[in-house]
N, C-alpha and C. Protein backbone atom coordinates (compact mmCIF):
# COMPACT_ATOMS: atom_id res chain seq x y z
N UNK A 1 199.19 130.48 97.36
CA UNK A 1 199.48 129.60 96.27
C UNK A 1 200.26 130.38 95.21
N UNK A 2 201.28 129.69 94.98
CA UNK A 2 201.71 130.76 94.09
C UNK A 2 201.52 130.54 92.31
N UNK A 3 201.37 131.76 91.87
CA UNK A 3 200.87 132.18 90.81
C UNK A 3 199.22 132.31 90.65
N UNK A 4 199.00 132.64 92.03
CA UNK A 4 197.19 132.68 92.24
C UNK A 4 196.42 131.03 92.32
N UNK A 5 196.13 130.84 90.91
CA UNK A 5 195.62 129.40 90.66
C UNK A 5 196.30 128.18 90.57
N UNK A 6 197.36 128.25 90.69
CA UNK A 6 197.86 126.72 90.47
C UNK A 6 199.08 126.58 91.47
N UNK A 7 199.66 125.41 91.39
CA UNK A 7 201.13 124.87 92.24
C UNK A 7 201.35 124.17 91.30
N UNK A 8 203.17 123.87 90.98
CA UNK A 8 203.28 122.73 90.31
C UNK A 8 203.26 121.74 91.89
N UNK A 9 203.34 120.53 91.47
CA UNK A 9 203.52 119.11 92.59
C UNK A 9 204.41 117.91 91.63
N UNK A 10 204.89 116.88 92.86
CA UNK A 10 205.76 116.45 92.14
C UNK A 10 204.78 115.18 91.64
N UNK A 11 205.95 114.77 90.71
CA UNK A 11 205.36 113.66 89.76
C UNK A 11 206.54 112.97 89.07
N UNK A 12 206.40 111.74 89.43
CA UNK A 12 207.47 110.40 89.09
C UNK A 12 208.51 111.13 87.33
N UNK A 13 207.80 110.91 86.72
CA UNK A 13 208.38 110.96 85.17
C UNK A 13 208.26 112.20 84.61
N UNK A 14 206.45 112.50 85.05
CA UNK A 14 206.02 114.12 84.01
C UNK A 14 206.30 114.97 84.88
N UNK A 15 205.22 116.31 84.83
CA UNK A 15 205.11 117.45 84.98
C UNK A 15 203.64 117.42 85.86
N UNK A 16 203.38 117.40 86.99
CA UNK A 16 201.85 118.08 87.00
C UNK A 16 201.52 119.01 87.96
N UNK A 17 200.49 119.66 87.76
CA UNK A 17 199.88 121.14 88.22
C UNK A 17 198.50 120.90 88.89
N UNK A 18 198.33 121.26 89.96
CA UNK A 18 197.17 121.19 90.52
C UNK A 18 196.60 122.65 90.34
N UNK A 19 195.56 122.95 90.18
CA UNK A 19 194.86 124.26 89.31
C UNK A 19 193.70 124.32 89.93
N UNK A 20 193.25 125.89 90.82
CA UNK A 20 192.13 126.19 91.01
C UNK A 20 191.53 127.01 90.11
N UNK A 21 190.15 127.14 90.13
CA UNK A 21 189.47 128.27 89.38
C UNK A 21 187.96 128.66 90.24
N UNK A 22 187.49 129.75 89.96
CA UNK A 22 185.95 129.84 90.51
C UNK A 22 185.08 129.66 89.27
N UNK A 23 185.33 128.60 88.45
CA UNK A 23 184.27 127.75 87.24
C UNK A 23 185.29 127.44 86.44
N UNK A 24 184.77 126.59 85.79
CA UNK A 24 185.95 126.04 84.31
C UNK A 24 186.37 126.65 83.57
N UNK A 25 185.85 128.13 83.20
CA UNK A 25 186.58 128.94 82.19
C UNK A 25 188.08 129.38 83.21
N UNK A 26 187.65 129.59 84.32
CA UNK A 26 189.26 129.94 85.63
C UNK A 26 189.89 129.16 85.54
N UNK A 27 189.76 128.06 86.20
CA UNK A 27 190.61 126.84 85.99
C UNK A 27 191.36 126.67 83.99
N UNK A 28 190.58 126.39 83.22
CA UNK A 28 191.17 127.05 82.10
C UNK A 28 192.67 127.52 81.93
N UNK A 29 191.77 129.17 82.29
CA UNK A 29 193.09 129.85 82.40
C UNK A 29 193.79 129.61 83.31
N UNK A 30 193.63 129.54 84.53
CA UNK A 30 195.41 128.90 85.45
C UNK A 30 195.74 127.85 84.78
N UNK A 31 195.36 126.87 84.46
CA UNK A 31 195.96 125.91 83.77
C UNK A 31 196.91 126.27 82.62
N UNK A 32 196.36 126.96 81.41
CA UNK A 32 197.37 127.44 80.63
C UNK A 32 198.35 128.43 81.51
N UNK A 33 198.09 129.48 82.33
CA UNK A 33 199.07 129.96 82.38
C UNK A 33 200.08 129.01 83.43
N UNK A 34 199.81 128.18 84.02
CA UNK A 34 200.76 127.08 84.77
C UNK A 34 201.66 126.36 83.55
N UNK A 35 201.00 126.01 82.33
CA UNK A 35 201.59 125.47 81.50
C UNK A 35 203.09 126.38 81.07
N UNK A 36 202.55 127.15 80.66
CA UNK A 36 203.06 128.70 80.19
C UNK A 36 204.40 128.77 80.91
N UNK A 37 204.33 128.82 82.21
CA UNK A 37 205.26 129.21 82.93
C UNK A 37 205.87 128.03 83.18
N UNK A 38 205.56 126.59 83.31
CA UNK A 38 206.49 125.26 83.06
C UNK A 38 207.21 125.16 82.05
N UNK A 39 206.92 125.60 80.63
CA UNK A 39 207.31 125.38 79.65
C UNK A 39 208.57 126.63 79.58
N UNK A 40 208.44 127.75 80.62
CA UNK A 40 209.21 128.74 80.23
C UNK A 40 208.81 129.51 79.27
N UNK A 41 207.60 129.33 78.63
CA UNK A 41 207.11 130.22 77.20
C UNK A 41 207.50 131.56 77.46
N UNK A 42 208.00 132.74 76.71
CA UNK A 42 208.13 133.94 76.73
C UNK A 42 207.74 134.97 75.23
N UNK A 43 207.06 135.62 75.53
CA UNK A 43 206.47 136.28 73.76
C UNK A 43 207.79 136.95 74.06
N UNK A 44 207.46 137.36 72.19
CA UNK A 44 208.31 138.25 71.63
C UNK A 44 208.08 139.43 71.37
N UNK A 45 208.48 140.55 71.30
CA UNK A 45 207.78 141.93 71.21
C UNK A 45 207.37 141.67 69.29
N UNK A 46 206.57 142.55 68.98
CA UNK A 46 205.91 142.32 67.77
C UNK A 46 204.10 142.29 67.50
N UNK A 47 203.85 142.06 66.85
CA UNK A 47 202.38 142.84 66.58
C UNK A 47 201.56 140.86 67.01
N UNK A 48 200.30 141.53 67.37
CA UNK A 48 199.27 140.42 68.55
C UNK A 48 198.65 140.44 67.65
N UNK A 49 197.51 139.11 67.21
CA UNK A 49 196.38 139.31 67.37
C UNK A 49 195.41 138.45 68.32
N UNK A 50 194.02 138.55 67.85
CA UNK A 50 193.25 137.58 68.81
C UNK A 50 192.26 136.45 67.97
N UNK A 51 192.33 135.62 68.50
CA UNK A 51 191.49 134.46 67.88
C UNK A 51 190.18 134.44 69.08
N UNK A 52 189.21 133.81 68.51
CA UNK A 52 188.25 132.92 69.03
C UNK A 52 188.27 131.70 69.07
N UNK A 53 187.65 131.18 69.86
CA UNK A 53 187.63 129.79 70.70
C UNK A 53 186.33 129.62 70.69
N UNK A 54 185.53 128.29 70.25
CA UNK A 54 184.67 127.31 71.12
C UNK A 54 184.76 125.90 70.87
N UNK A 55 184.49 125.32 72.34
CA UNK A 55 185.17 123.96 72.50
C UNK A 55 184.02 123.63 73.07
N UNK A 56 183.05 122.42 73.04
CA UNK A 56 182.43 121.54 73.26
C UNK A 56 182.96 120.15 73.50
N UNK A 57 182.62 119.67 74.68
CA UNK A 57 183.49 118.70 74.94
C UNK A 57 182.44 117.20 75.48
N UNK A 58 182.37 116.32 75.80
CA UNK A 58 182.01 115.57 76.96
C UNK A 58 181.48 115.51 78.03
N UNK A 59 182.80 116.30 78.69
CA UNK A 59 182.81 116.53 79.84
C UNK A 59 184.17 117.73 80.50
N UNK A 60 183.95 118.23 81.50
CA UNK A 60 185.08 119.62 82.01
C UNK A 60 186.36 118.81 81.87
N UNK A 61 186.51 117.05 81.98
CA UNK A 61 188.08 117.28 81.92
C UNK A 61 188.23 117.09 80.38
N UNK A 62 187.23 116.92 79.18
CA UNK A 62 187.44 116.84 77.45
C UNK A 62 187.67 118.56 77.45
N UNK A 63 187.09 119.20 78.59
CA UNK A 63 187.40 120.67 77.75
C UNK A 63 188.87 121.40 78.24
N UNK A 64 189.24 121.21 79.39
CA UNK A 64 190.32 121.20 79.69
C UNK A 64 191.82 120.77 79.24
N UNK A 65 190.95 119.52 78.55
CA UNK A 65 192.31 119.42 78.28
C UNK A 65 192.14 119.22 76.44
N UNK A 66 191.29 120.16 76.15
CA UNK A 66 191.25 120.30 74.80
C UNK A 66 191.91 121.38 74.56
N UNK A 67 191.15 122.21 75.45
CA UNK A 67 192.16 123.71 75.53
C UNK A 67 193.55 124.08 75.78
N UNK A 68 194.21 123.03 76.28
CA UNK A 68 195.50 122.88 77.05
C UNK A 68 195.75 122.56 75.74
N UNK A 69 195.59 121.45 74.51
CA UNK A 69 195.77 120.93 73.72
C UNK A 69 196.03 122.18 72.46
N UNK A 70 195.12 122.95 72.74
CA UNK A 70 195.32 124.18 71.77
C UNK A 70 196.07 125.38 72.01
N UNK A 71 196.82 125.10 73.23
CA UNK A 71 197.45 126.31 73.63
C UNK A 71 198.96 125.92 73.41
N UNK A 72 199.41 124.57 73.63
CA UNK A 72 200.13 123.95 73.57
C UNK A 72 200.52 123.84 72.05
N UNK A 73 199.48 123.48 70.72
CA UNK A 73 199.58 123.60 69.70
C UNK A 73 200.22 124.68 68.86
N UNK A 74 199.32 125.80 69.84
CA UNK A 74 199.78 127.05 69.33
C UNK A 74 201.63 127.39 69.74
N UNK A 75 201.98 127.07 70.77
CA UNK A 75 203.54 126.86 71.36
C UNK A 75 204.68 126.02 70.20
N UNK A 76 204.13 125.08 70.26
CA UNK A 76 205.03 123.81 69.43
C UNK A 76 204.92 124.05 67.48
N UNK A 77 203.94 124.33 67.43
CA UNK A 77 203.69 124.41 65.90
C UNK A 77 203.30 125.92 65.09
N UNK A 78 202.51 126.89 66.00
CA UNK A 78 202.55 128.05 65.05
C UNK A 78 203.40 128.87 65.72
N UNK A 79 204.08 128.46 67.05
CA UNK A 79 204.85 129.38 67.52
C UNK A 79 204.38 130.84 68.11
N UNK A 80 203.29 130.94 68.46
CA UNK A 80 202.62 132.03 69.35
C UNK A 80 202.10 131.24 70.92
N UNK A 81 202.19 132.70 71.54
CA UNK A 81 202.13 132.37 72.94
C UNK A 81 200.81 133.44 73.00
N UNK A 82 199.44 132.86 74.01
CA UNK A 82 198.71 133.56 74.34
C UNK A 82 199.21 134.79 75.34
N UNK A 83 199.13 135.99 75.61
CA UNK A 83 199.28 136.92 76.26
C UNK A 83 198.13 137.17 77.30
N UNK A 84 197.08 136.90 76.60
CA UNK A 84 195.81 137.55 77.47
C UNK A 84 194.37 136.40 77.27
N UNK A 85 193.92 135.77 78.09
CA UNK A 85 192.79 134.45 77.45
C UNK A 85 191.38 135.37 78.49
N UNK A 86 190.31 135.66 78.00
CA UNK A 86 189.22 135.50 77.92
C UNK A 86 188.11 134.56 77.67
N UNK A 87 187.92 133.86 78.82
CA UNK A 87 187.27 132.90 78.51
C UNK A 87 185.90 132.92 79.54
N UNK A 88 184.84 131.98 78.54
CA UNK A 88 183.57 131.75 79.43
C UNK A 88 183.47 130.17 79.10
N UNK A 89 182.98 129.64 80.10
CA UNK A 89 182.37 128.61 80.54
C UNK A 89 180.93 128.62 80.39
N UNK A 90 179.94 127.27 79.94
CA UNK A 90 179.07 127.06 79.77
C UNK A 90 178.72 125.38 80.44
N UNK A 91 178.45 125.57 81.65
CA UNK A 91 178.13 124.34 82.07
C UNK A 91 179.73 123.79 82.41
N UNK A 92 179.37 122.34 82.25
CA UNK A 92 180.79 121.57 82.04
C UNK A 92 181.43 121.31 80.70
N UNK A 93 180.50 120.97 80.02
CA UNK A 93 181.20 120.86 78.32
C UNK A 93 181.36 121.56 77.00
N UNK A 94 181.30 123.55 77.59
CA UNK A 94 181.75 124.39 76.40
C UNK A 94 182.25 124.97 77.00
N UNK A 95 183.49 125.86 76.64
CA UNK A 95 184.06 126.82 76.54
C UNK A 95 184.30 128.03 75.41
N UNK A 96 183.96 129.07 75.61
CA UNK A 96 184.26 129.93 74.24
C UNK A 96 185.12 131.17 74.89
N UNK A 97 185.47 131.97 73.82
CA UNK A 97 186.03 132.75 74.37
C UNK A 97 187.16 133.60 73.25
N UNK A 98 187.92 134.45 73.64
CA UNK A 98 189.20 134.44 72.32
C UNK A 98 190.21 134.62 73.39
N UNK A 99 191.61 134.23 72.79
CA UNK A 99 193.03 134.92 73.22
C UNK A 99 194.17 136.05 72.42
N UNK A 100 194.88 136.70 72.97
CA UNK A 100 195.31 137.39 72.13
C UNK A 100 197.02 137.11 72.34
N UNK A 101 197.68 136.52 70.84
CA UNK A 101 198.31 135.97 70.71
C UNK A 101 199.64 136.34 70.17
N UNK A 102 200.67 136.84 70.86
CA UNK A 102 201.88 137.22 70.40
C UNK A 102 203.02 136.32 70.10
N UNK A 103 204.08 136.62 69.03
CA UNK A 103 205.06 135.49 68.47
C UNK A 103 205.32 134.71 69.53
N UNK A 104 206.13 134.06 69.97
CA UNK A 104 206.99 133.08 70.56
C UNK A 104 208.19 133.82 70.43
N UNK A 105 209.01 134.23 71.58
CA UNK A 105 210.07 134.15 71.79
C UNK A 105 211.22 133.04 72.30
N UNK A 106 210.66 132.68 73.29
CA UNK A 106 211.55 131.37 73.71
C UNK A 106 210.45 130.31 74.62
N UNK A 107 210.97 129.01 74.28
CA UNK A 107 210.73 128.05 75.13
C UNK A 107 211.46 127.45 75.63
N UNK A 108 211.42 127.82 77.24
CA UNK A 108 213.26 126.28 77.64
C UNK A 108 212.47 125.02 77.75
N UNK A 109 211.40 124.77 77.84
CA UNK A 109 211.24 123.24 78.02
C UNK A 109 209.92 122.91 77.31
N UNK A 110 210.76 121.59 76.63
CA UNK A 110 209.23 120.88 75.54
C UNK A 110 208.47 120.24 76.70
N UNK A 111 207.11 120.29 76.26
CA UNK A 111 205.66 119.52 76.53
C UNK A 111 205.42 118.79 75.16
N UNK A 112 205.38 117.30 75.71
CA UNK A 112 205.18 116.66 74.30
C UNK A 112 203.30 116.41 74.76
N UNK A 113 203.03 116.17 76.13
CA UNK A 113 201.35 116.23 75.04
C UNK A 113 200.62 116.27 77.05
N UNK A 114 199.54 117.09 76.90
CA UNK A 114 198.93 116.90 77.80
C UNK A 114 197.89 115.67 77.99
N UNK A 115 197.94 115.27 79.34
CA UNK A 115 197.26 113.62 79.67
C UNK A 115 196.34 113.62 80.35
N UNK A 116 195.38 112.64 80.34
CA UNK A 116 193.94 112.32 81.10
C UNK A 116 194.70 111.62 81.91
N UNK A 117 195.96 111.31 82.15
CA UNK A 117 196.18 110.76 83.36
C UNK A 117 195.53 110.84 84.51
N UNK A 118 194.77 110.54 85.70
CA UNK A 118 194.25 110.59 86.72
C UNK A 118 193.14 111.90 87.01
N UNK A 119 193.38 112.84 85.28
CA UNK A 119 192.74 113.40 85.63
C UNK A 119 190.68 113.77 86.26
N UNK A 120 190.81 114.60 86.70
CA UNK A 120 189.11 115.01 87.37
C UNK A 120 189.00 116.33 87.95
N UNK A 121 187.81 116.86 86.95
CA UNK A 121 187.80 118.42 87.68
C UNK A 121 186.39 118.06 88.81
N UNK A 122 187.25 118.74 89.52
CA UNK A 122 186.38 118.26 91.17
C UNK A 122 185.74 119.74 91.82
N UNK A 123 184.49 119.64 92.08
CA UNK A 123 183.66 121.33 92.53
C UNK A 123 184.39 121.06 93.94
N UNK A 124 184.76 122.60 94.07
CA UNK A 124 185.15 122.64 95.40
C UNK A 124 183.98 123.84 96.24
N UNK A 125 184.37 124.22 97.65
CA UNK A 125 183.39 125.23 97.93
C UNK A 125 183.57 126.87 97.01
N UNK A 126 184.98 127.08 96.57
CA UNK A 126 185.23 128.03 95.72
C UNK A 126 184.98 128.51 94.32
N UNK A 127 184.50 127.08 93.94
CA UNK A 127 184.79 126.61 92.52
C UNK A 127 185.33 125.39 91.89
N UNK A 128 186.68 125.17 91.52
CA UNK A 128 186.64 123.88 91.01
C UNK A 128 188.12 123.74 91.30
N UNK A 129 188.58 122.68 90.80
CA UNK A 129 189.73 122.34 91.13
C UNK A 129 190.46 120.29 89.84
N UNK A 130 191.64 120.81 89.67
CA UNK A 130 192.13 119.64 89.11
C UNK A 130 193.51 119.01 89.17
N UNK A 131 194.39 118.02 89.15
CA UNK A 131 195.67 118.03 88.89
C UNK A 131 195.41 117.10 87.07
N UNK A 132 196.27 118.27 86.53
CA UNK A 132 196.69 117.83 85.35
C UNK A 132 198.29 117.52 85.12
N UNK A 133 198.58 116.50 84.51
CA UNK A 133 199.74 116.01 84.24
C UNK A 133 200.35 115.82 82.46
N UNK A 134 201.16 116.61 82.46
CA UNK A 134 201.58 117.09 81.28
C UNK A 134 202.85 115.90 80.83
N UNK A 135 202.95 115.04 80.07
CA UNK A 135 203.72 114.64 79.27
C UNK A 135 204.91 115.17 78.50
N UNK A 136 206.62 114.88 79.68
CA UNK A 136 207.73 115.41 78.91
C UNK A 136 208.48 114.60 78.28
């Protein structure tokens, strides 16, 4: 599979990524970094830091795609790109964790918003698994 956890697949209008992980904090991260690399995100050399994260959600696809929601935020509006995500999973509906976050250098392609479209994180024998569909 390439890039470890995810594939993009095709999709009529958007963007979507089918994403493995061995628990929801994995999936998580392939997901952002699938995003990451759809969007073309690239840091900029320049000084990092790291934030913390916790997300309580519903359910694994409210945290998923809350997190997608904040990574994405961080892209479009403060203009930093995560470099490195550390994350833990708690059940299905927390995530905590921090990332460490360098400028934004370039983006070739906007994501206007990630979607519950069809989404469902589904246990597999490995771990888990989802297709998320990103809104261009």
């Amino acid at each position: 599979m390439p890039g470890g956890g995810f594939e993009e697949i095709e999709h009529t209008a958007d963007w979507a990524l089918r994403v493995h992980g061995t628990d929801l904090a994995d999936l998580c991260r392939q997901a952002a970094t699938g995003m990451l690399q759809l969007a073309g995100a690239e840091p900029a050399d320049g000084p990092t830091r790291v934030e913390s994260l916790v997300f309580t959600e519903a359910d694994a696809e409210g945290v998923l795609v809350r997190w997608l929601e904040e990574v994405l935020y961080g892209l479009e509006v403060r203009r930093v790109v995560p470099v490195a995500m550390r994350l833990r999973s708690h059940g299905e509906v927390r995530l905590e964790g921090d990332m460490t976050l360098a400028p934004l250098a370039r983006l070739e392609k906007a994501i206007k918003a990630v979607t519950f479209h069809a989404l469902k994180v589904t246990p597999t024998k490995n771990g888990c698994e989802a297709t998320i569909v990103f809104d261009v």
